[in-house]
PDB file of N, CA and C in Angstrom:
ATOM      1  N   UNK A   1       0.855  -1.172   0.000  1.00  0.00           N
ATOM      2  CA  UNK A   1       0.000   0.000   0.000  1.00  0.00           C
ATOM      3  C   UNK A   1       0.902   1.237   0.000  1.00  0.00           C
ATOM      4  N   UNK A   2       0.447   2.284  -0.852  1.00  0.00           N
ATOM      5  CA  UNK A   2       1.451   3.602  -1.121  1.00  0.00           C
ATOM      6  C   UNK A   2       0.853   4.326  -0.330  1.00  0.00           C
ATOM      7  N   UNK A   3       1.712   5.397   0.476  1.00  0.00           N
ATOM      8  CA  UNK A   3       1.659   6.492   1.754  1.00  0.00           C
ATOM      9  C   UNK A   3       0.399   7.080   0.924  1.00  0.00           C
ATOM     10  N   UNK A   4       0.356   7.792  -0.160  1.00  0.00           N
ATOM     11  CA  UNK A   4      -1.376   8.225  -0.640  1.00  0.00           C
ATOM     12  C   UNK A   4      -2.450   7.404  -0.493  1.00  0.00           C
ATOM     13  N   UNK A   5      -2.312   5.992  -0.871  1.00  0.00           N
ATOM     14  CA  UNK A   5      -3.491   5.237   0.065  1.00  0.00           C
ATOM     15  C   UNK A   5      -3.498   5.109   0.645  1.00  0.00           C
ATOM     16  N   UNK A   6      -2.742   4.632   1.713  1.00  0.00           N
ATOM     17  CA  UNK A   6      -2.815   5.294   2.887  1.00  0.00           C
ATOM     18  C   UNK A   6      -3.767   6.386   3.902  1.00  0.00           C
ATOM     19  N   UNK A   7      -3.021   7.316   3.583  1.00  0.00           N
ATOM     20  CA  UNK A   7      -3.887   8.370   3.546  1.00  0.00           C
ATOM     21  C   UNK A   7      -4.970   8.476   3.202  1.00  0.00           C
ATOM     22  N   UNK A   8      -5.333   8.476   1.920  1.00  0.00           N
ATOM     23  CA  UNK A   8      -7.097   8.602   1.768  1.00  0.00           C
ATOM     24  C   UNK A   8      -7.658   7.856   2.480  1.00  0.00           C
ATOM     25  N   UNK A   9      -7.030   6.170   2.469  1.00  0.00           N
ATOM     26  CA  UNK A   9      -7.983   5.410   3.861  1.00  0.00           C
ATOM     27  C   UNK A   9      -8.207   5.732   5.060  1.00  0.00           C
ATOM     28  N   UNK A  10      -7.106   6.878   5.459  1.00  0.00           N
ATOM     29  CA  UNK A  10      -6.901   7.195   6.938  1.00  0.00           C
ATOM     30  C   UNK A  10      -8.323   8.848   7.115  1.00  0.00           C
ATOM     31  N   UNK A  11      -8.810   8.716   5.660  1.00  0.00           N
ATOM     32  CA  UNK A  11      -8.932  10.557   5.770  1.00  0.00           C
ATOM     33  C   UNK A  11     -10.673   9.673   5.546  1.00  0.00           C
ATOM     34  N   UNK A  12     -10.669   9.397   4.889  1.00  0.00           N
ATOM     35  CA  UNK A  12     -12.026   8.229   4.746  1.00  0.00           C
ATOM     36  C   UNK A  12     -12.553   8.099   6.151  1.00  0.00           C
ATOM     37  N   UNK A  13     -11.759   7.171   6.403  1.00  0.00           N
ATOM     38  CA  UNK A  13     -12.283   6.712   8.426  1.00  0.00           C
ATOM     39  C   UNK A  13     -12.396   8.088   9.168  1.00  0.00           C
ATOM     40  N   UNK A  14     -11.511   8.753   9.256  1.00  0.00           N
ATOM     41  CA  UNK A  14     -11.860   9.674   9.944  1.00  0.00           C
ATOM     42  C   UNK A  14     -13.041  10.551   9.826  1.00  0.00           C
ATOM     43  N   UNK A  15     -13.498  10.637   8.479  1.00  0.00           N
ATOM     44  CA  UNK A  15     -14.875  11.474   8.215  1.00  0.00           C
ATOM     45  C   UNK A  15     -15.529  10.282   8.895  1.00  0.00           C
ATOM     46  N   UNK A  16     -15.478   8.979   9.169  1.00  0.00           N
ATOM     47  CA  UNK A  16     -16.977   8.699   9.502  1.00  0.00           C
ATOM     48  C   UNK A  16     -16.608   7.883  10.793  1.00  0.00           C
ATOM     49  N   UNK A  17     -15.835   8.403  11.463  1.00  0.00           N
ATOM     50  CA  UNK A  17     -15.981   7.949  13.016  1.00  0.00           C
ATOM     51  C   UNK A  17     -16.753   9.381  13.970  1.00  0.00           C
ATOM     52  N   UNK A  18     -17.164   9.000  14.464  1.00  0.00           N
ATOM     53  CA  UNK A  18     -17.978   9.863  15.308  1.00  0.00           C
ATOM     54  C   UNK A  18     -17.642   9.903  16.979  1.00  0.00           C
ATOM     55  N   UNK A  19     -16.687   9.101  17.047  1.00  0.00           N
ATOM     56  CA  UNK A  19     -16.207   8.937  18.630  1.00  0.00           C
ATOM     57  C   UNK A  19     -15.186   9.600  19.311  1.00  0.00           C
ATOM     58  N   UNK A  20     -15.814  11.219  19.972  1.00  0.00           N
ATOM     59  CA  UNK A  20     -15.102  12.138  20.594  1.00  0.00           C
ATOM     60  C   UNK A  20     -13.816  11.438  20.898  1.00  0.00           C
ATOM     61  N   UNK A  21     -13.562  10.667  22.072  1.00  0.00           N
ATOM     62  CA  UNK A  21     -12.576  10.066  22.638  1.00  0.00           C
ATOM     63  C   UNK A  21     -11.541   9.357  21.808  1.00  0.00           C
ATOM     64  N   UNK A  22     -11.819   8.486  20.912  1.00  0.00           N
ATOM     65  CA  UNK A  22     -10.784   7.757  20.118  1.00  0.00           C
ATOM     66  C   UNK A  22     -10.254   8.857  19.042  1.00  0.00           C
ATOM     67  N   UNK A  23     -11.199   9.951  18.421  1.00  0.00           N
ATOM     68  CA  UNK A  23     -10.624  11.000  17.520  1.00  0.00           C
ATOM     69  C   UNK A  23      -9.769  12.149  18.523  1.00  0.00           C
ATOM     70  N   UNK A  24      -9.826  12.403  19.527  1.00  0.00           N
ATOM     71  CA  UNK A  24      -8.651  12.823  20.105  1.00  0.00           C
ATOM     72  C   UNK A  24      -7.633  12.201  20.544  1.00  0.00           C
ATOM     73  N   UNK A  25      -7.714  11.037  21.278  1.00  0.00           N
ATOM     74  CA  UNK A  25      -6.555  10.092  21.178  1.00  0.00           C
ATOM     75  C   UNK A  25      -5.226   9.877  20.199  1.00  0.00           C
ATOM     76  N   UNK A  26      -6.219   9.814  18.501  1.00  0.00           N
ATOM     77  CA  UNK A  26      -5.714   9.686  17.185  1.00  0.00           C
ATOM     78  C   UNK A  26      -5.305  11.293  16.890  1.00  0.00           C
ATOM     79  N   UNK A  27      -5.263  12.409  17.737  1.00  0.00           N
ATOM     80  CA  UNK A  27      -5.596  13.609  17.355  1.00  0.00           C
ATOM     81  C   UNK A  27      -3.610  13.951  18.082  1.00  0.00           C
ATOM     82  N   UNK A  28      -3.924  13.653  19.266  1.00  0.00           N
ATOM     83  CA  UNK A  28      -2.423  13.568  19.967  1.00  0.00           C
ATOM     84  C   UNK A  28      -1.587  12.138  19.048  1.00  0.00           C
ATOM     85  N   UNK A  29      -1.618  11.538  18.873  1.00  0.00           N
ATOM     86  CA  UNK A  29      -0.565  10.663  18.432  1.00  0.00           C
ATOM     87  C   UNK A  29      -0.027  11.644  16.838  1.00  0.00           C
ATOM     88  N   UNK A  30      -1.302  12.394  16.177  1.00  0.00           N
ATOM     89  CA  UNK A  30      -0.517  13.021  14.820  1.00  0.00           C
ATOM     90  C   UNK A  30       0.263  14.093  15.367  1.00  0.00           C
ATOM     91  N   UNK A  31      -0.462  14.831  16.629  1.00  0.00           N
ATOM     92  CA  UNK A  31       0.472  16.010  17.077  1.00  0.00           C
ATOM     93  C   UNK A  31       1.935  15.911  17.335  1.00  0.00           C
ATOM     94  N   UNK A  32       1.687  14.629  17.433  1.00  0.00           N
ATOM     95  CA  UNK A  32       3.659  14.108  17.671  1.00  0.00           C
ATOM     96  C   UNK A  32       4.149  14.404  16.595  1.00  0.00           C
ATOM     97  N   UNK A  33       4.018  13.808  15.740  1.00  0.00           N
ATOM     98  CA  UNK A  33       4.461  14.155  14.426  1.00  0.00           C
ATOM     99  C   UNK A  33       4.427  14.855  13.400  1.00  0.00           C
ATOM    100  N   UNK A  34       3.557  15.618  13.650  1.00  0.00           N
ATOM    101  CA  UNK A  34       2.851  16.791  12.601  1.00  0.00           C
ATOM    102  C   UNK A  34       2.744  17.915  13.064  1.00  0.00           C
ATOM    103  N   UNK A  35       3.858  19.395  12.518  1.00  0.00           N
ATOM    104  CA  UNK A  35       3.688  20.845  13.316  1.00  0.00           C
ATOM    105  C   UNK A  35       3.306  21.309  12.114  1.00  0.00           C
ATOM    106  N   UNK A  36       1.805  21.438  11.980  1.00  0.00           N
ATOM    107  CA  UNK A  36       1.317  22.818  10.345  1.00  0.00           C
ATOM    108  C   UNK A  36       2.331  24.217   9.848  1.00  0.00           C
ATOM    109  N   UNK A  37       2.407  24.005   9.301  1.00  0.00           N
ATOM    110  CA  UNK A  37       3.134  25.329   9.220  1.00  0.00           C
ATOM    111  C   UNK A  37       1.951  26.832   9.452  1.00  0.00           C
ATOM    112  N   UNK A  38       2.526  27.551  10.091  1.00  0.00           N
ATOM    113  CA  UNK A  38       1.738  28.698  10.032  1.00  0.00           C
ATOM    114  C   UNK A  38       0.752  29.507   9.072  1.00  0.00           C
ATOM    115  N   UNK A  39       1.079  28.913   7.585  1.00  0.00           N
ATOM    116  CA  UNK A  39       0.686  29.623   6.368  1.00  0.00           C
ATOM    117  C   UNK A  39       0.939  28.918   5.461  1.00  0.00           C
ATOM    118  N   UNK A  40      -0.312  28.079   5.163  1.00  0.00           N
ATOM    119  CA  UNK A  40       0.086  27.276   3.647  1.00  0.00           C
ATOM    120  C   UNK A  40       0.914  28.096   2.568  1.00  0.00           C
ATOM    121  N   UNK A  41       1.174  27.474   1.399  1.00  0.00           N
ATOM    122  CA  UNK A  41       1.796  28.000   0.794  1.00  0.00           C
ATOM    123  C   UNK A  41       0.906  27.697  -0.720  1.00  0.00           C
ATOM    124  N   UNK A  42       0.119  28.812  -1.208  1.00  0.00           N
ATOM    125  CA  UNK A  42      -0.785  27.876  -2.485  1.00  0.00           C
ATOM    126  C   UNK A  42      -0.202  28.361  -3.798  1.00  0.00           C
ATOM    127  N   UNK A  43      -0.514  27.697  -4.576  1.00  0.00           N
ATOM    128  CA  UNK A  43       0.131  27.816  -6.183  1.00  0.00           C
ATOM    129  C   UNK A  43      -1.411  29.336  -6.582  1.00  0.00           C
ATOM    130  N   UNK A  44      -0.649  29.827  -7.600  1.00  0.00           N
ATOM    131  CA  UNK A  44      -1.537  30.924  -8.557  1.00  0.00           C
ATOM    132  C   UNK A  44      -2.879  29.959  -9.048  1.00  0.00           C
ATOM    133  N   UNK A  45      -2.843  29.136  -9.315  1.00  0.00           N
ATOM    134  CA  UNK A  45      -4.086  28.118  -9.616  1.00  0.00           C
ATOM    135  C   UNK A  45      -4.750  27.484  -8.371  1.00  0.00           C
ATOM    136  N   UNK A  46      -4.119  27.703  -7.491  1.00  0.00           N
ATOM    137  CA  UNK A  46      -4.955  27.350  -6.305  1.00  0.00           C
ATOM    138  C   UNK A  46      -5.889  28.390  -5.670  1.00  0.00           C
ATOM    139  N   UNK A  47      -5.101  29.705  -5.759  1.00  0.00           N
ATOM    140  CA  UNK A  47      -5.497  30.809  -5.318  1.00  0.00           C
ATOM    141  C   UNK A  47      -6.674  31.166  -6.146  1.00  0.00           C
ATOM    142  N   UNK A  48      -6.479  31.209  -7.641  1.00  0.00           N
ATOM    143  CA  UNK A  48      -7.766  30.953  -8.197  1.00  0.00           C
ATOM    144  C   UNK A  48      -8.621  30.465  -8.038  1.00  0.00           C
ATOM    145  N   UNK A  49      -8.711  28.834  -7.967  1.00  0.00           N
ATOM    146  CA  UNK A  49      -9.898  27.974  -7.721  1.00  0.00           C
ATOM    147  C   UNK A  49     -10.378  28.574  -6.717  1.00  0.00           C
ATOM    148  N   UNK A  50      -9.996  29.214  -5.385  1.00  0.00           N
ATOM    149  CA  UNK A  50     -10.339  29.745  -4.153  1.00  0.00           C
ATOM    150  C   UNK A  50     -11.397  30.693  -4.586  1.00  0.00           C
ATOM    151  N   UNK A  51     -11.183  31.694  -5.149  1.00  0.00           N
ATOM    152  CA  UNK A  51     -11.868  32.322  -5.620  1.00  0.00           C
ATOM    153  C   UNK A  51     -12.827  32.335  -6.319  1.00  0.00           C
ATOM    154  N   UNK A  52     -13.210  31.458  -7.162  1.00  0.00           N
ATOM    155  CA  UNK A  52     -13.945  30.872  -8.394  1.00  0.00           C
ATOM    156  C   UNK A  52     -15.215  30.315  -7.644  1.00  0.00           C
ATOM    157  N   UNK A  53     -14.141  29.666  -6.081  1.00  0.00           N
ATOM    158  CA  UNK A  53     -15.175  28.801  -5.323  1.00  0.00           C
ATOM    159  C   UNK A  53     -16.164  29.718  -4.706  1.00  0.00           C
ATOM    160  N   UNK A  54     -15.662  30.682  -3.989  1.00  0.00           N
ATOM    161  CA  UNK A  54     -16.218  32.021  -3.445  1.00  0.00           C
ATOM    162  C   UNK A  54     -17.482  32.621  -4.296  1.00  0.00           C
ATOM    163  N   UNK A  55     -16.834  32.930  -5.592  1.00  0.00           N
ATOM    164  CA  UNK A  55     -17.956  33.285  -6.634  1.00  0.00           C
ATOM    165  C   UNK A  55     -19.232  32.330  -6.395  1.00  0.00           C
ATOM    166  N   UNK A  56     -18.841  31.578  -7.036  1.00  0.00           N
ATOM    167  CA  UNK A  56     -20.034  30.389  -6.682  1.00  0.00           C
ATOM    168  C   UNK A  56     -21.097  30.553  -5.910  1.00  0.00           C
ATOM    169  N   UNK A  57     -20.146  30.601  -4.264  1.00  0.00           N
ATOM    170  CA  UNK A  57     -21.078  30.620  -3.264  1.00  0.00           C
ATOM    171  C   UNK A  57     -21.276  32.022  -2.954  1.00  0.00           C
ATOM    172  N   UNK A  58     -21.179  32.792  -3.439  1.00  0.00           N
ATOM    173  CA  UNK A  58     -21.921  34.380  -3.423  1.00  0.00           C
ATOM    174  C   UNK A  58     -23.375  34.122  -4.498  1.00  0.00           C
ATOM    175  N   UNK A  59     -23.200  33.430  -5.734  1.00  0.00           N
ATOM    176  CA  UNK A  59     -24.134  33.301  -6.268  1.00  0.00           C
ATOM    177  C   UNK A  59     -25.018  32.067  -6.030  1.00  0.00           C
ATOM    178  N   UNK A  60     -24.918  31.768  -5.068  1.00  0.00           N
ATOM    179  CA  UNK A  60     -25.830  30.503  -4.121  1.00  0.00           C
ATOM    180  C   UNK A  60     -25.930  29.375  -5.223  1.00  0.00           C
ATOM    181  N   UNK A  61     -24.462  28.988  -6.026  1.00  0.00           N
ATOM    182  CA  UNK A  61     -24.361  28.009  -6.686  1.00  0.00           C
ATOM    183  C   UNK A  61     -23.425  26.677  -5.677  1.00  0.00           C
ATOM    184  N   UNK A  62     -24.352  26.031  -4.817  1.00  0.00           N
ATOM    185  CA  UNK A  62     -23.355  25.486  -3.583  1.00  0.00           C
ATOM    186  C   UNK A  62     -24.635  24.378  -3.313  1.00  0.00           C
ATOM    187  N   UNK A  63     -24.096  22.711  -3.076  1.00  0.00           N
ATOM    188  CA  UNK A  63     -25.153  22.002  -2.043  1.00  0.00           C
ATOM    189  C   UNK A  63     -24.754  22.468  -0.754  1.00  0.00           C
ATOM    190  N   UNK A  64     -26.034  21.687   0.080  1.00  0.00           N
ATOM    191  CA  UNK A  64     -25.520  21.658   1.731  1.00  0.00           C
ATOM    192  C   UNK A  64     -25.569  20.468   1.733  1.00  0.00           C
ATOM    193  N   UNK A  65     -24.679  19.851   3.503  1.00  0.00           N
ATOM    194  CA  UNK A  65     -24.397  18.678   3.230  1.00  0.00           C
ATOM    195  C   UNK A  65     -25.046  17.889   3.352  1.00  0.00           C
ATOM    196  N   UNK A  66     -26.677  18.208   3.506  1.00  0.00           N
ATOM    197  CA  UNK A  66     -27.430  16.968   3.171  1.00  0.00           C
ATOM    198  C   UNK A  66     -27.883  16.859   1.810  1.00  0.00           C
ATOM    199  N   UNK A  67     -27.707  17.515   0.934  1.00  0.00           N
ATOM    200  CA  UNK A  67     -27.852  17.419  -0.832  1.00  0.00           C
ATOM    201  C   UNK A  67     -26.846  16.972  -1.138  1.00  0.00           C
ATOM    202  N   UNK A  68     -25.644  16.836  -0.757  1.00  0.00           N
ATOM    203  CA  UNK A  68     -24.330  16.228  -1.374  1.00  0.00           C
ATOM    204  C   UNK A  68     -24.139  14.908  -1.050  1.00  0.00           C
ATOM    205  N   UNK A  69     -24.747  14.407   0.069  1.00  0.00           N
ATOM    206  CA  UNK A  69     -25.023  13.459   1.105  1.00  0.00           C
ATOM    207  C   UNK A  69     -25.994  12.370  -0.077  1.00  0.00           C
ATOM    208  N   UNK A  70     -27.398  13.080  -0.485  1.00  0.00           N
ATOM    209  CA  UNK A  70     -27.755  12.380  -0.843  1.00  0.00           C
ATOM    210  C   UNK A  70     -27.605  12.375  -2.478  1.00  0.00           C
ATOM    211  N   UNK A  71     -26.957  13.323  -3.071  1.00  0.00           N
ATOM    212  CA  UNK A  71     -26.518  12.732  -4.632  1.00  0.00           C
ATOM    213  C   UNK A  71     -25.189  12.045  -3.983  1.00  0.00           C
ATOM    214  N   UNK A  72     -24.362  11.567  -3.656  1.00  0.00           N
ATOM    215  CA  UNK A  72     -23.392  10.481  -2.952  1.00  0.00           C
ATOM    216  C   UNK A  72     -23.908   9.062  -2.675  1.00  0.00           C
ATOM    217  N   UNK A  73     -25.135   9.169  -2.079  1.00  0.00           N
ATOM    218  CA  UNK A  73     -25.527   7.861  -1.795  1.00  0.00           C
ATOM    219  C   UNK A  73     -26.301   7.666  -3.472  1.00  0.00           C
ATOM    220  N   UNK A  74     -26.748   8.154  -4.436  1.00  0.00           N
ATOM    221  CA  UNK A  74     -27.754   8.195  -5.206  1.00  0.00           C
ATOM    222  C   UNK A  74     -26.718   7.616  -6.279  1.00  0.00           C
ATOM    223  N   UNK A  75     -25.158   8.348  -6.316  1.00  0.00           N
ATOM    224  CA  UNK A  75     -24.359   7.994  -7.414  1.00  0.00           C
ATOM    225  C   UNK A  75     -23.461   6.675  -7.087  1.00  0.00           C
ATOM    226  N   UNK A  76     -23.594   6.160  -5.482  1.00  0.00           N
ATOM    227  CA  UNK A  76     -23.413   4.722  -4.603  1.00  0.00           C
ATOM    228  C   UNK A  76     -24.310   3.949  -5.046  1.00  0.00           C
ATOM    229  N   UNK A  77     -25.518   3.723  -5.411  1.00  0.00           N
ATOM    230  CA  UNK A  77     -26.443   3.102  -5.851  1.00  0.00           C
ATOM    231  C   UNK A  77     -26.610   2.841  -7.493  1.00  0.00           C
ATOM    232  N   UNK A  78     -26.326   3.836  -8.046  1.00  0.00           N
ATOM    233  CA  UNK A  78     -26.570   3.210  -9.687  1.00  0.00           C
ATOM    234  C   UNK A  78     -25.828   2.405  -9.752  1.00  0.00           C
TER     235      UNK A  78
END
């Protein structure tokens, strides 16, 4: 298994555990190893999309997460 799968499996579970206690537990073991840097650092195309995204949601072109929720389960099913 490659450190990116990895990861997505690790980023997967974590959206759908719901258990205060074990997600802080798992919360201190990354703090060991993981200091964020103060200030991402984004590419000119990132900074864009940011913006683009913004637009969007000024023009109330956006689901909430129970519409995304259920075209997810809807595109799980075909």
């Amino acid at each position: 298994m490659t450190v990116n799968n990895l990861k997505t499996l690790m980023h997967e579970s974590i959206e759908n555990i719901n258990d205060d206690d074990f997600l802080k537990a798992v919360k201190q073991i990354l703090d060991r190893k993981y200091i964020p840097s103060a200030q991402p650092k984004l590419s000119k195309g990132q900074l864009q999309r940011i913006e683009e995204s913004k637009e969007q949601i000024r023009n109330g072109n956006f689901l909430t997460n129970a519409q995304a929720d259920k075209l997810v389960d809807k595109w799980l099913n075909e």
